[in-house]
C-alpha atoms as a PDB file:
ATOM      1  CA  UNK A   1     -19.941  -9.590 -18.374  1.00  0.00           C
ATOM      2  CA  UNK A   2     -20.985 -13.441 -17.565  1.00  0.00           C
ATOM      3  CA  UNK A   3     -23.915 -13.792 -16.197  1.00  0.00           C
ATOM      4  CA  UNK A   4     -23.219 -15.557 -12.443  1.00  0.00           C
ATOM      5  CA  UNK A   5     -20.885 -14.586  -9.498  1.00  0.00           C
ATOM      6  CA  UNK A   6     -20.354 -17.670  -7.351  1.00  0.00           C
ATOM      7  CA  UNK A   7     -19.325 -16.031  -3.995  1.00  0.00           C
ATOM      8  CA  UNK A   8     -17.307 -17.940  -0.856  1.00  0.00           C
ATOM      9  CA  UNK A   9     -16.919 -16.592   2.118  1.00  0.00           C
ATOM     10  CA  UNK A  10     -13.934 -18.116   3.476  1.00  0.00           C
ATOM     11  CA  UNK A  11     -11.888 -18.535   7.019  1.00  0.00           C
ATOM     12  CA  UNK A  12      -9.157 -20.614   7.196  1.00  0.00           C
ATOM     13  CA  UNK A  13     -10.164 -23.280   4.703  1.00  0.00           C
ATOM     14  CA  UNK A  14      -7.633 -23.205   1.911  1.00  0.00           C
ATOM     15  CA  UNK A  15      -7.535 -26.771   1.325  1.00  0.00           C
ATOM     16  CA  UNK A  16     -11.178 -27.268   1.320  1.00  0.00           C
ATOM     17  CA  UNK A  17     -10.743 -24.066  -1.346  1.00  0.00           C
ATOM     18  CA  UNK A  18      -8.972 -26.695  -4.504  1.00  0.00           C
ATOM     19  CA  UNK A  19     -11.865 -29.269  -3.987  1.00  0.00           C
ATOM     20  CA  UNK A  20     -14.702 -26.884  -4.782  1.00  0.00           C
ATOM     21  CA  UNK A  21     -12.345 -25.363  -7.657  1.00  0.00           C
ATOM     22  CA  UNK A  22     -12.084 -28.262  -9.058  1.00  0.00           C
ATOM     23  CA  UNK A  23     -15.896 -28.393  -9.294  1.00  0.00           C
ATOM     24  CA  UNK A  24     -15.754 -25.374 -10.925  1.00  0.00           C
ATOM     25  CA  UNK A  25     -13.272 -26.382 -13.544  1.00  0.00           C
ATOM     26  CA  UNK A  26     -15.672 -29.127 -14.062  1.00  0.00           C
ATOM     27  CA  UNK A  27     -18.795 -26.397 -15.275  1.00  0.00           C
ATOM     28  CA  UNK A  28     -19.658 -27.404 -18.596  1.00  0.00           C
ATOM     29  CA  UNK A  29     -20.964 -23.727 -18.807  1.00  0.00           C
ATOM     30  CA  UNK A  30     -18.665 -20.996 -17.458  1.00  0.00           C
ATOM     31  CA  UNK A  31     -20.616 -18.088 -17.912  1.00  0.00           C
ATOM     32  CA  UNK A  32     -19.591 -17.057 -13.977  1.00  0.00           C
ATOM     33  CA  UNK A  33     -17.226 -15.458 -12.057  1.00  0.00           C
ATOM     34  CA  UNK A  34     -15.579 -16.580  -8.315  1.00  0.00           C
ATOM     35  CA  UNK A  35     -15.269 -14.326  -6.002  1.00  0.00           C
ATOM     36  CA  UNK A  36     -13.414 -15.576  -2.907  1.00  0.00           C
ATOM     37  CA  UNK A  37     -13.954 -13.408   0.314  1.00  0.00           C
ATOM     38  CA  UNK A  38     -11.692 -13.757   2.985  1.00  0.00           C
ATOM     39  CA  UNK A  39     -12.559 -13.367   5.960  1.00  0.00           C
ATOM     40  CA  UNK A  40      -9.432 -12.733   8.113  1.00  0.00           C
ATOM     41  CA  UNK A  41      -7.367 -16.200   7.563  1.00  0.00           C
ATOM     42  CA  UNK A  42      -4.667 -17.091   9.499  1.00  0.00           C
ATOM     43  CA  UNK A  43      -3.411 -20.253   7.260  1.00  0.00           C
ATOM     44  CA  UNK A  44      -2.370 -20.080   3.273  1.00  0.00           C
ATOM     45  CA  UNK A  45      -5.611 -19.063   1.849  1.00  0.00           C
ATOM     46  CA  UNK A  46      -4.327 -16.124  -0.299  1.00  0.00           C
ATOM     47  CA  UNK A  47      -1.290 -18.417  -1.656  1.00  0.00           C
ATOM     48  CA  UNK A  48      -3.915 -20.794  -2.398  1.00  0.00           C
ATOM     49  CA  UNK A  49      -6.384 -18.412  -4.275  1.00  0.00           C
ATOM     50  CA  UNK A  50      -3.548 -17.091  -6.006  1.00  0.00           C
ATOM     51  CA  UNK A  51      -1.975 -20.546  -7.507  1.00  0.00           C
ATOM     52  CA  UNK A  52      -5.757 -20.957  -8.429  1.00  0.00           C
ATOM     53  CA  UNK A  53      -5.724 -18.283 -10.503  1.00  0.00           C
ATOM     54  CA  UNK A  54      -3.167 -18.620 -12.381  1.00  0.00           C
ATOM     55  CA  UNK A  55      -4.236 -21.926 -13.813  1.00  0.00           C
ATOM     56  CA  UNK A  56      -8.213 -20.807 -13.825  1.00  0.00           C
ATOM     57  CA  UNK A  57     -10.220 -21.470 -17.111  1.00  0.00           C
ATOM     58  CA  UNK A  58     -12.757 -18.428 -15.440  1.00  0.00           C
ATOM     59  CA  UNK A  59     -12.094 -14.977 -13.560  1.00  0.00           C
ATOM     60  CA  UNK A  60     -11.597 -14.956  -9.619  1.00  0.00           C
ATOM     61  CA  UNK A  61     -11.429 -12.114  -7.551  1.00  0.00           C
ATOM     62  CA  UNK A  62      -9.966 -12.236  -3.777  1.00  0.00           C
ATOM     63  CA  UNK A  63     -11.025  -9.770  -1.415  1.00  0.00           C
ATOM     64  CA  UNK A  64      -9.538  -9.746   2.319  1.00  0.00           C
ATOM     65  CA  UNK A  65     -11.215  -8.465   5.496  1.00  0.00           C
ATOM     66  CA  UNK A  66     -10.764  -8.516   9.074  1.00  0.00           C
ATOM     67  CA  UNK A  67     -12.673 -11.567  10.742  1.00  0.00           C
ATOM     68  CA  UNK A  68     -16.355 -10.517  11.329  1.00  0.00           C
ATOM     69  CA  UNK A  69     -18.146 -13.781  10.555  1.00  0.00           C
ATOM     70  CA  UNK A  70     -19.492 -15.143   7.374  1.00  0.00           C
ATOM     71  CA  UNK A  71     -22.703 -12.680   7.284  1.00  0.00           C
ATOM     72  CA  UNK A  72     -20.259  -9.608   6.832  1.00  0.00           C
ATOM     73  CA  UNK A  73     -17.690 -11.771   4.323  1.00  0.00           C
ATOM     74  CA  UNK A  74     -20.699 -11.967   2.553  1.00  0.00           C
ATOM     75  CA  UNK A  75     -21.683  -8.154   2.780  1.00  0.00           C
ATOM     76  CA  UNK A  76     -18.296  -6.997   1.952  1.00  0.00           C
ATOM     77  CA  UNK A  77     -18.308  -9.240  -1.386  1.00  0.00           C
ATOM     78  CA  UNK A  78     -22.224  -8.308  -2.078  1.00  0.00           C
ATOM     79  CA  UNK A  79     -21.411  -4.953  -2.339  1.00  0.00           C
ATOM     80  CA  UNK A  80     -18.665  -5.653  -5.171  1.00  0.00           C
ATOM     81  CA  UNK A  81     -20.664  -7.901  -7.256  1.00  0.00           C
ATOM     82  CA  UNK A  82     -21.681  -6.451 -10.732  1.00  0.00           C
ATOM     83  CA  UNK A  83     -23.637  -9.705 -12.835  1.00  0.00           C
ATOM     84  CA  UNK A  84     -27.357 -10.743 -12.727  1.00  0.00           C
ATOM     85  CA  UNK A  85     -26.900 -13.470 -10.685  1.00  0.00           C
ATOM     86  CA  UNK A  86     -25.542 -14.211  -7.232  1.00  0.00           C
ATOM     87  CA  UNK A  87     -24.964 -17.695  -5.722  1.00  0.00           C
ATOM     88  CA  UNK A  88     -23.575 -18.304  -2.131  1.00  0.00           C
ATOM     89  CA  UNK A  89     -21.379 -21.507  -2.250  1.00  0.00           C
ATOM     90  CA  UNK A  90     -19.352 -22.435   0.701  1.00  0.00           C
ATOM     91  CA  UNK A  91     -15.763 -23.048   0.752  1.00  0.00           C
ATOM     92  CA  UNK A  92     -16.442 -26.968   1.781  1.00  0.00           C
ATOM     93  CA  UNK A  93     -19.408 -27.397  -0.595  1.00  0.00           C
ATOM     94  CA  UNK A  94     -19.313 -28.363  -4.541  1.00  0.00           C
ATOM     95  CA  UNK A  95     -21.024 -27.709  -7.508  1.00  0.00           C
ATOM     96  CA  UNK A  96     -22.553 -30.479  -9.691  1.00  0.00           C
ATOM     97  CA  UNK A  97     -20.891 -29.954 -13.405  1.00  0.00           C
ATOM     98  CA  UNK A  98     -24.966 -29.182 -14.319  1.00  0.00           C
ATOM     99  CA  UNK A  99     -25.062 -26.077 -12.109  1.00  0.00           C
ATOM    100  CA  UNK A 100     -24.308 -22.541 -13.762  1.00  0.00           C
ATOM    101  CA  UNK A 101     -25.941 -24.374 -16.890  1.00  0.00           C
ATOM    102  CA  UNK A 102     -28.918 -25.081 -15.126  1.00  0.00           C
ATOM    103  CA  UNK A 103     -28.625 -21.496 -13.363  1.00  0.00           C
ATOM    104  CA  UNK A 104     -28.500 -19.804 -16.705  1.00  0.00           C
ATOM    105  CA  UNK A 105     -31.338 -22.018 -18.348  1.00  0.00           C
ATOM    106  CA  UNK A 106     -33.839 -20.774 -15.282  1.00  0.00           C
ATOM    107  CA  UNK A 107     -32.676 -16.993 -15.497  1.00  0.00           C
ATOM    108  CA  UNK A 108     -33.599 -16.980 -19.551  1.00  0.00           C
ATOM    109  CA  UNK A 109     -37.066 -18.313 -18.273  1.00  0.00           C
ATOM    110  CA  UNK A 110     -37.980 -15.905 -14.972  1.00  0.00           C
ATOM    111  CA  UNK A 111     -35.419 -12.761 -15.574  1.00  0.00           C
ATOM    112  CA  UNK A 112     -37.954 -10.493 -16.754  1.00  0.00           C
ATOM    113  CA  UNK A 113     -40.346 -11.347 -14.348  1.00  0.00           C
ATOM    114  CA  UNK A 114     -40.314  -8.728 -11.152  1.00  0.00           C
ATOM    115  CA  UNK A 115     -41.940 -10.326  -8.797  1.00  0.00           C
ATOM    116  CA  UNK A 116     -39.346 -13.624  -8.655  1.00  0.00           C
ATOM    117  CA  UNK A 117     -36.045 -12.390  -7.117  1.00  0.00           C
ATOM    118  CA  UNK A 118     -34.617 -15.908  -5.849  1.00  0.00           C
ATOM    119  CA  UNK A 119     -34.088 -19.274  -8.061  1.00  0.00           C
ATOM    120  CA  UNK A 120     -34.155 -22.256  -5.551  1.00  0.00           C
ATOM    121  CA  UNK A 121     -32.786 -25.483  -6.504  1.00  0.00           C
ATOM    122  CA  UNK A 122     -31.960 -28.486  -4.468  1.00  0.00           C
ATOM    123  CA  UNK A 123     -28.676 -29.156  -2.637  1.00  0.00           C
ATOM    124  CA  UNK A 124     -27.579 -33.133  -2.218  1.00  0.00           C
ATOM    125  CA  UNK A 125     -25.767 -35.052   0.250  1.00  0.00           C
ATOM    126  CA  UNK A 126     -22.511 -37.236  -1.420  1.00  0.00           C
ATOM    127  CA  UNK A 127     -24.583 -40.374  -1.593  1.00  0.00           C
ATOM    128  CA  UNK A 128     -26.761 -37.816  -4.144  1.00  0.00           C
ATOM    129  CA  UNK A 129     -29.587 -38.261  -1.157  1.00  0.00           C
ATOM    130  CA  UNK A 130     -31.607 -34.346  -1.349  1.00  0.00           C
ATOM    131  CA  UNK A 131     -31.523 -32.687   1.434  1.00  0.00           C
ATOM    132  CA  UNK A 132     -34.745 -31.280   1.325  1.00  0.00           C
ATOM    133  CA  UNK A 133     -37.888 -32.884  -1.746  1.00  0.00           C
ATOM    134  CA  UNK A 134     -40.293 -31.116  -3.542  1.00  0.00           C
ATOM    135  CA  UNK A 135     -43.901 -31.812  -4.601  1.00  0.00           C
ATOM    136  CA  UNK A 136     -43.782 -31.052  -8.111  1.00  0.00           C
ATOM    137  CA  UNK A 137     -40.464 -30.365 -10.833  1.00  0.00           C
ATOM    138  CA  UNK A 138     -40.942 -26.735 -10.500  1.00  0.00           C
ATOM    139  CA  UNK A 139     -43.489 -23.662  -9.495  1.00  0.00           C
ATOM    140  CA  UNK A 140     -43.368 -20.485  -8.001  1.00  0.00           C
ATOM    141  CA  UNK A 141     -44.269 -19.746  -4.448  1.00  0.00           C
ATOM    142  CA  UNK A 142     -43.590 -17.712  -1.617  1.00  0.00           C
ATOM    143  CA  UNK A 143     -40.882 -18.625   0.581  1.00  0.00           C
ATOM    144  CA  UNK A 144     -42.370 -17.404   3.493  1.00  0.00           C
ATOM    145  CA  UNK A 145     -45.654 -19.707   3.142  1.00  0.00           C
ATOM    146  CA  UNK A 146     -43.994 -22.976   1.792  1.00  0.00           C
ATOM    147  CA  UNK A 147     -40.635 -22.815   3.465  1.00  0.00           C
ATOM    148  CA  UNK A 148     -41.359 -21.281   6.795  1.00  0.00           C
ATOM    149  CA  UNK A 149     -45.270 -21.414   7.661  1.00  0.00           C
ATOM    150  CA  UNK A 150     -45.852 -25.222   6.288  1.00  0.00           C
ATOM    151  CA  UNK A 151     -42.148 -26.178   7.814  1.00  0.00           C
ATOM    152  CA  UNK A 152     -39.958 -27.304   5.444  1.00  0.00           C
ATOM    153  CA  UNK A 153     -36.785 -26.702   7.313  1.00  0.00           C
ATOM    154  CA  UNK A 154     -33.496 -27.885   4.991  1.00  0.00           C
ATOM    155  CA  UNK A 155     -30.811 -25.881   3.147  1.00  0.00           C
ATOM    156  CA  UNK A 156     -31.499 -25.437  -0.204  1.00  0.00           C
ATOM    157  CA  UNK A 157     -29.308 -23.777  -3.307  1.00  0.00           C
ATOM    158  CA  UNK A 158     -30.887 -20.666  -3.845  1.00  0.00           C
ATOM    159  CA  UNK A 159     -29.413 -18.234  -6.826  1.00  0.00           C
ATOM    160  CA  UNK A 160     -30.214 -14.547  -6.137  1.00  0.00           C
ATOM    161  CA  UNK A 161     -30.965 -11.908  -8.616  1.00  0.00           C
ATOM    162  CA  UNK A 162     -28.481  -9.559  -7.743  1.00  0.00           C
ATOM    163  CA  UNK A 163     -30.176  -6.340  -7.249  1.00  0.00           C
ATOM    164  CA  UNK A 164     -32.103  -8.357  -4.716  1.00  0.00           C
ATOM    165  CA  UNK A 165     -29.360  -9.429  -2.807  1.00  0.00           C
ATOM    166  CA  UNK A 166     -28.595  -5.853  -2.282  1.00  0.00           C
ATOM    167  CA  UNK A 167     -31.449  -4.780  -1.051  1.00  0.00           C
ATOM    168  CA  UNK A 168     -31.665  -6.816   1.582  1.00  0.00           C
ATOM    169  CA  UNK A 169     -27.739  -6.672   3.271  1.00  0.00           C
ATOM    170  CA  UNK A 170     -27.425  -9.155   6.183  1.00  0.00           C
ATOM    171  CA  UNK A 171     -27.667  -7.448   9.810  1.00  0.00           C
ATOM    172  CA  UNK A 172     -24.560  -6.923  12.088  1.00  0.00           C
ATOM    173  CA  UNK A 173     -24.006  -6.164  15.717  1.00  0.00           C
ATOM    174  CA  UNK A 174     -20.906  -5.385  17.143  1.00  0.00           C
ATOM    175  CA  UNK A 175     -19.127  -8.160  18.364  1.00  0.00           C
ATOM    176  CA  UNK A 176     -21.263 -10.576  17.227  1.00  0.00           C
ATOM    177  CA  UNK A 177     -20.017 -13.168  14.403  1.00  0.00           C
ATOM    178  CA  UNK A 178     -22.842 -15.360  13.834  1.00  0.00           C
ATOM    179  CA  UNK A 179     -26.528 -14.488  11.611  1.00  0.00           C
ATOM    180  CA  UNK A 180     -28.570 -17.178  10.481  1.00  0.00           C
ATOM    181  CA  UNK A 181     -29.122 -16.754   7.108  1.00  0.00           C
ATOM    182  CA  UNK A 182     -32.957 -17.103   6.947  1.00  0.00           C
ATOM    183  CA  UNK A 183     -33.192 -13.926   8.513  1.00  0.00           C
ATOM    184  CA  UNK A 184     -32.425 -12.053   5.201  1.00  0.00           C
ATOM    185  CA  UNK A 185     -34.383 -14.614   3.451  1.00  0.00           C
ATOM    186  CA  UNK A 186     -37.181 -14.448   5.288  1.00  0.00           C
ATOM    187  CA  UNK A 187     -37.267 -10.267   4.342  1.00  0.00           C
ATOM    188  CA  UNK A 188     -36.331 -11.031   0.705  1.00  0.00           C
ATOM    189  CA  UNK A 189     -39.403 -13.621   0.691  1.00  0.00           C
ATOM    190  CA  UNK A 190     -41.956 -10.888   2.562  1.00  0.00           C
ATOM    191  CA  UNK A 191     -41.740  -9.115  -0.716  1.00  0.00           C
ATOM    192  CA  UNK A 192     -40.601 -11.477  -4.130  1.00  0.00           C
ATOM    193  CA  UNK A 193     -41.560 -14.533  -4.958  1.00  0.00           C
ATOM    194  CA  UNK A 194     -39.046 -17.770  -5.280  1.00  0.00           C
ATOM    195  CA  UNK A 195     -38.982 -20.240  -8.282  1.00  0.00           C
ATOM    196  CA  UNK A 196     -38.167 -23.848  -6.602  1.00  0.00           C
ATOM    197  CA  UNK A 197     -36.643 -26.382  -8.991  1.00  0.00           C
ATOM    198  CA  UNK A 198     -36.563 -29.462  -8.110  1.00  0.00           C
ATOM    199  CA  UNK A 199     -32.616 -30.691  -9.800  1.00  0.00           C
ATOM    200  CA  UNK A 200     -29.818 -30.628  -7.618  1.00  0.00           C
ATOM    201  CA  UNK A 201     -27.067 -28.738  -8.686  1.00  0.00           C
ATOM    202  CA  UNK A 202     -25.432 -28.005  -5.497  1.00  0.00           C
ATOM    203  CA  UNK A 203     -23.540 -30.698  -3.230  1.00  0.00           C
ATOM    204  CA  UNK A 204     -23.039 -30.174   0.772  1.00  0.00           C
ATOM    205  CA  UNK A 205     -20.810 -31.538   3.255  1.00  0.00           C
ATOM    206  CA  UNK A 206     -21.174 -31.001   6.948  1.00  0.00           C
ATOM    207  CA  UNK A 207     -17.768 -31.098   8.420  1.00  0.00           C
ATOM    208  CA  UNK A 208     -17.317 -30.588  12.430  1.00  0.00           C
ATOM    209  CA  UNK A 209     -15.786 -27.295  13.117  1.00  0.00           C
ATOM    210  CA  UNK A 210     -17.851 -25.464  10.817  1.00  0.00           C
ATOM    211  CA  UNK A 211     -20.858 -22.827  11.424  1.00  0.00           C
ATOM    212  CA  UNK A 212     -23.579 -25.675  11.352  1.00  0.00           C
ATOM    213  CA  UNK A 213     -21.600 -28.286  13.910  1.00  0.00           C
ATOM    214  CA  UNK A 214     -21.466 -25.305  16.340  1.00  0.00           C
ATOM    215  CA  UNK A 215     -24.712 -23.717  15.726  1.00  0.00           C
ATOM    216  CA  UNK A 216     -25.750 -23.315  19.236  1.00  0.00           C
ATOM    217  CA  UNK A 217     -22.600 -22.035  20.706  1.00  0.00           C
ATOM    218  CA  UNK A 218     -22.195 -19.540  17.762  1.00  0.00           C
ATOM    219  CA  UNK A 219     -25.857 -18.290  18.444  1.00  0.00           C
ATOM    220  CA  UNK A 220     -24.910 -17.829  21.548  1.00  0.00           C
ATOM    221  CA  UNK A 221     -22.396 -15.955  21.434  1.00  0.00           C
ATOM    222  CA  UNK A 222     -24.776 -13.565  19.319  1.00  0.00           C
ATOM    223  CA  UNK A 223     -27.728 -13.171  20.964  1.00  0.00           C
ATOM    224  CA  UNK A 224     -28.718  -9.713  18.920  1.00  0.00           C
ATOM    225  CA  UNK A 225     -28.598 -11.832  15.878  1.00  0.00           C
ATOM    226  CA  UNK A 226     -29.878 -14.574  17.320  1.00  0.00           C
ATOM    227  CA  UNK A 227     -33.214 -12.504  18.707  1.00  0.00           C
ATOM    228  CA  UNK A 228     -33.525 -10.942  15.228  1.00  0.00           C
ATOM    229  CA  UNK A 229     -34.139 -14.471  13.861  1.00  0.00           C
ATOM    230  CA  UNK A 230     -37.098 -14.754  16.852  1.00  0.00           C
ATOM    231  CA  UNK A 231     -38.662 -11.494  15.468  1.00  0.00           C
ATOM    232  CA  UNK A 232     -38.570 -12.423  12.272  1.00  0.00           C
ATOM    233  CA  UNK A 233     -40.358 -15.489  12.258  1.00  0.00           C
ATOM    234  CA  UNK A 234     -43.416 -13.568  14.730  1.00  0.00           C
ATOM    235  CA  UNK A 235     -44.455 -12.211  11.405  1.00  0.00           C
ATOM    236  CA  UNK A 236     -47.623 -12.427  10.624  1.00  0.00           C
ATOM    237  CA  UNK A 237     -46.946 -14.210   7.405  1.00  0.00           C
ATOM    238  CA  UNK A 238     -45.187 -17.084   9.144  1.00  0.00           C
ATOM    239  CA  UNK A 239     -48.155 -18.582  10.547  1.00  0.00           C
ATOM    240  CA  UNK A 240     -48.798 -18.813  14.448  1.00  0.00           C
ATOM    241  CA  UNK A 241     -46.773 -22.306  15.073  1.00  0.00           C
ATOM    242  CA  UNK A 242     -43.428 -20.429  13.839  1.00  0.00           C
ATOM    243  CA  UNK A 243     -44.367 -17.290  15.971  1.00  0.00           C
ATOM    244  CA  UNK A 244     -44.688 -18.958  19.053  1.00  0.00           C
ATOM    245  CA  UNK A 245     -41.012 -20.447  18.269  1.00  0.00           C
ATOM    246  CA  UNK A 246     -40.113 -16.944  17.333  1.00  0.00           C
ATOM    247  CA  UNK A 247     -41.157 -15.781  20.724  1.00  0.00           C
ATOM    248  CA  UNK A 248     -38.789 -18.489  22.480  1.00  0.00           C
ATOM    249  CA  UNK A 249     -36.620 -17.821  19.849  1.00  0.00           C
ATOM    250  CA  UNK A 250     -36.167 -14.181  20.835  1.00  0.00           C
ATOM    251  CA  UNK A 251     -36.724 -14.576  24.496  1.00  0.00           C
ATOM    252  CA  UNK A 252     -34.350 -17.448  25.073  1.00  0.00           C
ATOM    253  CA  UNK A 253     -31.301 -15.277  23.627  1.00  0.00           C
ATOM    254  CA  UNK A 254     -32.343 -11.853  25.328  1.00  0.00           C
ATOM    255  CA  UNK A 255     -31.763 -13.747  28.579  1.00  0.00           C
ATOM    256  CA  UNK A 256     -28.101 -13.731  27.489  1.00  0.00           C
ATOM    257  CA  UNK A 257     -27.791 -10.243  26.622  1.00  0.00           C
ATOM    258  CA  UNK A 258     -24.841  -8.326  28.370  1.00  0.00           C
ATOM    259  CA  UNK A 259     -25.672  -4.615  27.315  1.00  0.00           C
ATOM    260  CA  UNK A 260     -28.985  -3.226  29.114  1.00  0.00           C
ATOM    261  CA  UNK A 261     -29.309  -1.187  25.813  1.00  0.00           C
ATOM    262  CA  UNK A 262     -31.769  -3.539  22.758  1.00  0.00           C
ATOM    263  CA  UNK A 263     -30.473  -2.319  19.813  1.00  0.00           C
ATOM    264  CA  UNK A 264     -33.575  -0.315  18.119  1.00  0.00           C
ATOM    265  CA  UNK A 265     -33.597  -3.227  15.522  1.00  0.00           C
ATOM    266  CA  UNK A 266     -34.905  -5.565  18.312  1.00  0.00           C
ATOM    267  CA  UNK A 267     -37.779  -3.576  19.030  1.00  0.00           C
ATOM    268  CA  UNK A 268     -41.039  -5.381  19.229  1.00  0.00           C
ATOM    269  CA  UNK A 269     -44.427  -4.232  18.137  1.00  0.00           C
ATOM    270  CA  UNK A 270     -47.217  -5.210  21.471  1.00  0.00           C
ATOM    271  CA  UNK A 271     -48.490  -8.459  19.750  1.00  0.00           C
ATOM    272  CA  UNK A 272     -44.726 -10.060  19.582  1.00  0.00           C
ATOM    273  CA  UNK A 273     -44.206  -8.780  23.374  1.00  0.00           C
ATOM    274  CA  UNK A 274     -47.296 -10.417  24.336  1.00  0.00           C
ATOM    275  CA  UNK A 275     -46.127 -13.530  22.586  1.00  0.00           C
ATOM    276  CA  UNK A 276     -42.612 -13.132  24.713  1.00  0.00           C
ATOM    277  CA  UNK A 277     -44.460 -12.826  27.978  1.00  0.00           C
ATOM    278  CA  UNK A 278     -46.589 -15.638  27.458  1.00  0.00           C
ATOM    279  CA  UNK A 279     -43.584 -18.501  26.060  1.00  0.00           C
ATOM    280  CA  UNK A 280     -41.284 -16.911  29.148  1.00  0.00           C
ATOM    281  CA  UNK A 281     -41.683 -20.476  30.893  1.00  0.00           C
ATOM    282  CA  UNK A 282     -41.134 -21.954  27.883  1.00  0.00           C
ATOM    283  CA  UNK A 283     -38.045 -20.242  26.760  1.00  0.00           C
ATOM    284  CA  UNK A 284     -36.438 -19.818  30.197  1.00  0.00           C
ATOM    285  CA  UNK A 285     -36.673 -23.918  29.691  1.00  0.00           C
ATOM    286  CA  UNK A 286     -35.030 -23.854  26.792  1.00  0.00           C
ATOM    287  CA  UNK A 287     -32.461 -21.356  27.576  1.00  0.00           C
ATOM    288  CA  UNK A 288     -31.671 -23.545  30.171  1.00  0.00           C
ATOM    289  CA  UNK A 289     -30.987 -26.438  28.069  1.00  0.00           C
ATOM    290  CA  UNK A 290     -29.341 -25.230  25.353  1.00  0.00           C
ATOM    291  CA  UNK A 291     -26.923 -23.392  27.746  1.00  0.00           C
ATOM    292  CA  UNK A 292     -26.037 -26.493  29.495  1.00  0.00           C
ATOM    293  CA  UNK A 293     -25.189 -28.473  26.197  1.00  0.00           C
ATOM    294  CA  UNK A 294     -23.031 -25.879  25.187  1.00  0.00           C
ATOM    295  CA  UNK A 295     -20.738 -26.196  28.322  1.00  0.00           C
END
């Protein structure tokens, strides 16, 4: 069994699908596996997957699904997954030829070591730029406390142990097709600790039309989702900047709620409704705003 599954959630984006295969082909360790979730394409992603592999130098699996969003592509393929390691790579990203080697080099170092369940290494712009920089080559810390209550906002490339992953399944509300992502991480980092290292191995592209260019429309669109982030970051552990913006957070997109009926996930404890009452200037403000730039 190799030792990483490199999973991509996928909707219609087979031609953005050879470039990051040809990053793979490019792995001067292939001790992983592709799995390719799709997530209810309408173009020639399947023919794609399947001329890819046939010629593959590694394994790829292809799953299909009815279209649900990227959070339950990525549930669907979680569920399947079998090595040590799982890594999240999206269909218009690409991996530096360094990566799984890199990946495999950490995981001899931290794998018996419980209380680490996430490896987090950098990602890099196409000019090489990082997207987010580190103090120091590498430590261990929580993600909660560096990432969230001292603000370091910026994707990262973060390699999951696997058992992990599964533990912590991403959230999903009927009819809603958007989850930001840092609401599973912020529950994985409540309980294990991260290792960041500070290499690349991981390179991003931006493209318009995808989940980031329309991250305000997609969030609202999914408000439960959306408010789950807000509760989130009003733990404790965040710190009280992040949950005050939790509060607006999860009051702004309540205001857009159609069903009278909070899902029992939603549920806030008195010290986060207190919080809510007192940002409801704030957030009806911001509701407001965002609302109108989404028009």
């Amino acid at each position: 069994m190799k030792t990483v599954t490199i999973i991509t959630p996928t909707y219609n984006r087979a031609e953005l699908l050879k470039n990051l295969y040809q990053s793979l082909e490019q792995q001067n360790n292939k001790d992983f596996e592709w799995l390719i979730v799709d997530d209810g394409s309408t173009d020639c992603t399947q023919e794609v997957v399947e001329k890819i592999a046939n010629k593959a130098s590694f394994h790829i699996d292809y799953i299909w699904k009815e279209n649900g969003g990227k959070h339950t592509a990525l549930n669907v393929g979680i569920r399947t997954i079998h090595t040590e390691l799982t890594m999240i790579v999206d269909s218009d990203d690409r991996l530096l030829p360094n990566a799984v080697d890199d990946i495999c080099k950490t995981h001899r170092k931290y794998s018996n070591n419980g209380e680490i369940g996430v490896y987090s290494f950098l990602r890099c712009y196409s000019n090489g730029k990082p997207v987010v920089s580190l103090e120091a080559e590498e430590f261990v810390d929580s993600y909660v406390k560096y990432r969230i209550k001292e603000n370091r906002p910026g994707d990262m490339a973060e390699v999951f142990k696997t058992p992990v992953l599964k533990e912590f399944p991403f959230p999903e509300f009927q009819g809603e097709r958007f989850l930001s992502e840092d609401v599973v991480w912020i529950q994985i980092g409540l309980k294990y600790q991260y290792a960041f290292i500070n290499k690349p191995i991981y390179q991003c592209e931006y493209l318009e039309g995808g989940l980031t260019a329309n991250d305000k429309r997609m969030k609202f669109a999914s408000p439960c989702g959306s408010m789950l982030r807000g509760k989130m970051l009003m733990s404790k552990e965040c710190g009280i900047i992040q949950n005050l913006k939790g509060a607006i957070i999860y009051d702004c997109y309540k205001r857009n709620l159609t069903d009278a009926c909070l899902d029992e996930r939603l549920n806030l404890n008195l010290r986060n409704k207190t919080m809510c009452i007192l940002c409801e200037p704030i957030s009806f403000y911001y509701f407001a705003r965002w609302r109108d730039n989404i028009k």
